[in-house]
N, C-alpha and C. Protein backbone atom coordinates (compact mmCIF):
# COMPACT_ATOMS: atom_id res chain seq x y z
N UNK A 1 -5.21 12.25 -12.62
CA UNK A 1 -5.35 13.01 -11.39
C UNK A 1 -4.27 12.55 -10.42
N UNK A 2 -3.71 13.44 -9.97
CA UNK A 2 -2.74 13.02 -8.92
C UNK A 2 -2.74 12.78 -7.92
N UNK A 3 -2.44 11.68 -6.88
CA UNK A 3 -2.33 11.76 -5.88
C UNK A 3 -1.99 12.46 -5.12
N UNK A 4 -2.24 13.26 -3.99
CA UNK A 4 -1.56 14.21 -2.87
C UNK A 4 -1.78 13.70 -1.59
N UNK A 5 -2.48 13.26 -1.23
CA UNK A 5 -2.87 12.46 -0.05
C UNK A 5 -3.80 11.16 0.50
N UNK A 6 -2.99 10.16 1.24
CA UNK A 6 -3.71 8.99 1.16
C UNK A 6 -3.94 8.71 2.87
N UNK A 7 -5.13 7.83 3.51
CA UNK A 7 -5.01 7.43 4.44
C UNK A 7 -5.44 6.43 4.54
N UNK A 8 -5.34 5.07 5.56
CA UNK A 8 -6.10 4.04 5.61
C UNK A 8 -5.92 3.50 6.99
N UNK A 9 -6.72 2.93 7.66
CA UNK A 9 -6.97 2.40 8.72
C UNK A 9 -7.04 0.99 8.71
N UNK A 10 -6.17 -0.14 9.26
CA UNK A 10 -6.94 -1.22 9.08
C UNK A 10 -7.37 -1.81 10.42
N UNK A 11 -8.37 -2.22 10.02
CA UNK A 11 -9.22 -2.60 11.07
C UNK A 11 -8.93 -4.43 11.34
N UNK A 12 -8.86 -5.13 10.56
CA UNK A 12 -9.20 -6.73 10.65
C UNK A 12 -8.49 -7.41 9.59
N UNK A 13 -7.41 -8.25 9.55
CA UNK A 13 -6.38 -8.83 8.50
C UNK A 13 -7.77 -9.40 7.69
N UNK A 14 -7.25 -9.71 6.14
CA UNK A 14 -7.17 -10.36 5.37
C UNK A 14 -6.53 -11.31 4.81
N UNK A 15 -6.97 -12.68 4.74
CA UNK A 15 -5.82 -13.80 3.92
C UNK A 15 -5.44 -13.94 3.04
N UNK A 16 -4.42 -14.12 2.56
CA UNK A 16 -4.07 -14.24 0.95
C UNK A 16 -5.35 -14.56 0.12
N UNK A 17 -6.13 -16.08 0.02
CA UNK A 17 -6.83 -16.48 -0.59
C UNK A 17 -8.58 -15.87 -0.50
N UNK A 18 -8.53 -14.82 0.77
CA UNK A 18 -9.60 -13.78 0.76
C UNK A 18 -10.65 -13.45 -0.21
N UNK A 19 -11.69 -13.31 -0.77
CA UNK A 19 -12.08 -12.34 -1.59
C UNK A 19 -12.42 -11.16 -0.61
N UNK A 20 -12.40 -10.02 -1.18
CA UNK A 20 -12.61 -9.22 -0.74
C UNK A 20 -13.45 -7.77 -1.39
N UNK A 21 -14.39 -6.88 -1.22
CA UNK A 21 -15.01 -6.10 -1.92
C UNK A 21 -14.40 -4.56 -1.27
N UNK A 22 -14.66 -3.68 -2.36
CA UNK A 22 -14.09 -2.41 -1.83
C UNK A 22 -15.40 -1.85 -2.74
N UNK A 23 -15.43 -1.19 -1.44
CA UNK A 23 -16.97 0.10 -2.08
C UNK A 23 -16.50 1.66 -1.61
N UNK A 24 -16.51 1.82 -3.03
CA UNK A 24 -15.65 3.17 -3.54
C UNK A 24 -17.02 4.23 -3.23
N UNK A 25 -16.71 5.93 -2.92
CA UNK A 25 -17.90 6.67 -3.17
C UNK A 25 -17.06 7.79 -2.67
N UNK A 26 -17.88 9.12 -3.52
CA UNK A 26 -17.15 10.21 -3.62
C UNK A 26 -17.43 11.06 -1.90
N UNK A 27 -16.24 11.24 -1.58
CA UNK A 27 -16.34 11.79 -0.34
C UNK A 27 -16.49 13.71 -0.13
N UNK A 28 -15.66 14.58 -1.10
CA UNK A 28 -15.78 15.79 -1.59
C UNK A 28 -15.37 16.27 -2.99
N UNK A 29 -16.12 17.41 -3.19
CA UNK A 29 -15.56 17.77 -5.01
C UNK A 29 -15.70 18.60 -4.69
N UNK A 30 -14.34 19.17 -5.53
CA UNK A 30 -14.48 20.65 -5.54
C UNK A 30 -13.36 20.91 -6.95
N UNK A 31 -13.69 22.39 -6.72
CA UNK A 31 -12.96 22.96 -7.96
C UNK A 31 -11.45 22.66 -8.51
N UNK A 32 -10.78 22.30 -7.17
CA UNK A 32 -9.46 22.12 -7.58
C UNK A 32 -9.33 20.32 -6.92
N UNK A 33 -9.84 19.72 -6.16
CA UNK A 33 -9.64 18.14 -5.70
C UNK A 33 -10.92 17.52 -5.83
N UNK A 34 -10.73 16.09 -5.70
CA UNK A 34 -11.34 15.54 -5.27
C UNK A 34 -11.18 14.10 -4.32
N UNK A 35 -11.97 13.93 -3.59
CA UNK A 35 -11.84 12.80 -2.43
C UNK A 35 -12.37 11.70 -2.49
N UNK A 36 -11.97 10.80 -2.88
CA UNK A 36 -12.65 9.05 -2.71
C UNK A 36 -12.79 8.66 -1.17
N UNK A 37 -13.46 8.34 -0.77
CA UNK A 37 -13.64 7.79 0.71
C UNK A 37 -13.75 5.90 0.20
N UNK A 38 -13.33 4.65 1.18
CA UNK A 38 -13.35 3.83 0.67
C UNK A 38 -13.49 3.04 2.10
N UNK A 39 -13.83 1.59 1.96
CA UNK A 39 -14.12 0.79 2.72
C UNK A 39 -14.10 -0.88 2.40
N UNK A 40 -13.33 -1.62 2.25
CA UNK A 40 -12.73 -2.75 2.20
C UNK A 40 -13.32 -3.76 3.28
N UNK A 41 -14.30 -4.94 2.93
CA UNK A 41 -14.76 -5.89 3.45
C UNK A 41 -14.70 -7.25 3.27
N UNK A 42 -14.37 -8.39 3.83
CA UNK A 42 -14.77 -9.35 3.87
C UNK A 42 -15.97 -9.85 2.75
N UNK A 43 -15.44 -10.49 1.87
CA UNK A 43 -16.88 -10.98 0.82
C UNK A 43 -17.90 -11.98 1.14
N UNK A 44 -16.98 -12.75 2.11
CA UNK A 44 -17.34 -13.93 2.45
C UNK A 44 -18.74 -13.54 3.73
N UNK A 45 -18.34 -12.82 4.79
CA UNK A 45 -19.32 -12.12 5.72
C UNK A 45 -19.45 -10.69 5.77
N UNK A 46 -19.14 -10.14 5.28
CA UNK A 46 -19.20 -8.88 5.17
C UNK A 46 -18.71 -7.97 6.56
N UNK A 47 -17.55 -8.36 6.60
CA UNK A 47 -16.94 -7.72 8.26
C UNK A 47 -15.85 -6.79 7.63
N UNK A 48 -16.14 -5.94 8.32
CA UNK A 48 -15.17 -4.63 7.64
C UNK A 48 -13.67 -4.91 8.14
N UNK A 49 -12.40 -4.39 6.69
CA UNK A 49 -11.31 -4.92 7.25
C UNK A 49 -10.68 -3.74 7.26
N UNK A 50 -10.65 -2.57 6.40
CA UNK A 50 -10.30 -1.47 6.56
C UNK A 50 -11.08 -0.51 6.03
N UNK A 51 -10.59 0.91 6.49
CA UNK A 51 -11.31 2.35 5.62
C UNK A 51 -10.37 3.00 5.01
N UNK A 52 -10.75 3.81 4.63
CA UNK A 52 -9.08 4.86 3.79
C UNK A 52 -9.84 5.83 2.83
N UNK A 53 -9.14 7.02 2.69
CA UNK A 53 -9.35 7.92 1.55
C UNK A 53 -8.04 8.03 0.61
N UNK A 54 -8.61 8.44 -0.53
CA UNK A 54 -7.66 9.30 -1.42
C UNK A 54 -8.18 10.60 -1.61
N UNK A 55 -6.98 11.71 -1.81
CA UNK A 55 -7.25 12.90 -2.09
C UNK A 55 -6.54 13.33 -3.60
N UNK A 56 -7.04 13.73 -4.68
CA UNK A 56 -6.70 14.00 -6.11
C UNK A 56 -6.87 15.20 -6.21
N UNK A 57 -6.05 15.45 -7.16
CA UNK A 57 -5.61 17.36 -7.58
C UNK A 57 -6.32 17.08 -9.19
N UNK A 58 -7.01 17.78 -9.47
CA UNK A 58 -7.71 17.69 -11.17
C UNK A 58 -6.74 18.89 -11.73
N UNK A 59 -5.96 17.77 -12.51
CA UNK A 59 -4.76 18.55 -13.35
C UNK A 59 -4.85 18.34 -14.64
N UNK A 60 -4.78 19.04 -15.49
CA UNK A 60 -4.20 18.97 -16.93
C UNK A 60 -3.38 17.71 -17.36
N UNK A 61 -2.67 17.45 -18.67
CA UNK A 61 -1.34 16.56 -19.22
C UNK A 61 -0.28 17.62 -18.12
N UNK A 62 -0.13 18.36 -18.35
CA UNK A 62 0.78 18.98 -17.92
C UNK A 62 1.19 19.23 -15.99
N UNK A 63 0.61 18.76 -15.19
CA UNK A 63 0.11 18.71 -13.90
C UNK A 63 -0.15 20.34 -13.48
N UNK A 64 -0.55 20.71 -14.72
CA UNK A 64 -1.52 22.58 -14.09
C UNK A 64 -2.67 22.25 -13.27
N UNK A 65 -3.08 22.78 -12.62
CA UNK A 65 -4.58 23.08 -11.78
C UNK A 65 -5.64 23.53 -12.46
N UNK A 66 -6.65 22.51 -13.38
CA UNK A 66 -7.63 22.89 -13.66
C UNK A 66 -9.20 23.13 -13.19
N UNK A 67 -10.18 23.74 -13.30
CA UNK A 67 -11.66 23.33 -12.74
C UNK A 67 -12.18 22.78 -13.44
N UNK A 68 -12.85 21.56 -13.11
CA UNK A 68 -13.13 20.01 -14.43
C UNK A 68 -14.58 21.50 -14.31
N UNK A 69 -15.25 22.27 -13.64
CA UNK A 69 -16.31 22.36 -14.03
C UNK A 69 -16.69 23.30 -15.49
N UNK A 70 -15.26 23.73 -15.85
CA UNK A 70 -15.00 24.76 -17.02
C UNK A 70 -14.42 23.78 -17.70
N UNK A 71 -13.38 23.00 -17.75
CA UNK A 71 -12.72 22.29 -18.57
C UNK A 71 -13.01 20.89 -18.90
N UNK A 72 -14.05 20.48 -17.80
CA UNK A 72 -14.52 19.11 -18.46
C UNK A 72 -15.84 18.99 -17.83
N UNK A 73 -16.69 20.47 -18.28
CA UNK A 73 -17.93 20.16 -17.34
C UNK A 73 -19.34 18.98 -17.77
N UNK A 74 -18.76 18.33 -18.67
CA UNK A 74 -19.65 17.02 -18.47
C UNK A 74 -19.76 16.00 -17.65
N UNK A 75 -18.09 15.54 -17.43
CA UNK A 75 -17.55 15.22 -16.12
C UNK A 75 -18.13 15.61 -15.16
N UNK A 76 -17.81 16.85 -14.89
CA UNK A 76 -18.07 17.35 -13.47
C UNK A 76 -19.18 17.48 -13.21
N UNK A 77 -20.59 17.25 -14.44
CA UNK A 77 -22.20 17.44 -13.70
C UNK A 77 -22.24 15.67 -13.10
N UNK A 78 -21.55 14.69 -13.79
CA UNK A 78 -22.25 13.44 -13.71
C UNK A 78 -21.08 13.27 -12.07
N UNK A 79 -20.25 13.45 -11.93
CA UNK A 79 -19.66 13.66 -10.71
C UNK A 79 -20.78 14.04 -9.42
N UNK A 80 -21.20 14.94 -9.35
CA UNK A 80 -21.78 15.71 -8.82
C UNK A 80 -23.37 15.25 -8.44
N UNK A 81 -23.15 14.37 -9.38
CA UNK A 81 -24.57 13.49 -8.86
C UNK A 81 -24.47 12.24 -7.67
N UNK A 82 -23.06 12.19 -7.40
CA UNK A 82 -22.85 11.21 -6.51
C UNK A 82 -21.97 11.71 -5.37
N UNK A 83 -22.02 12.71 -5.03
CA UNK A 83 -22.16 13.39 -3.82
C UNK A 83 -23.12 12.96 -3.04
N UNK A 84 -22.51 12.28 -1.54
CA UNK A 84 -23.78 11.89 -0.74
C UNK A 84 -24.41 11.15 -1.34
């Protein structure tokens, strides 16, 4: 899936020797994209350090425009359960 658009905000540095957790979750799906929404915290206290999305184009090998819900609709039901 390709990237087309990214954003991120940071809110609060991180140190090299940091751990840090990122909690991934689907932000929109649709026929032709889809959106990761994301959120990057502190492991140690759990203080948020940044947010950010990605936006993905569901393409073929070939970078055509497919609908995963015709072309890979097994994918796309278990997707669809993690909406919200």
């Amino acid at each position: 899936m390709p990237l087309y658009e990214m954003n991120c905000k940071f809110i609060s540095p991180a140190k090299y020797e940091d751990e840090i957790k990122v909690l991934t979750s689907i932000k929109t799906l649709s026929r032709v994209r889809i959106c990761f929404s994301y959120q990057v915290f502190n492991a140690s206290n759990d203080k948020l350090l940044s947010t950010g999305e990605t936006m993905h184009a569901w393409t073929d090998k070939a970078l055509k425009l497919i609908n995963p819900e015709k072309v890979i609709p097994d994918i796309d039901l278990i997707l669809n359960k993690y909406i919200n």
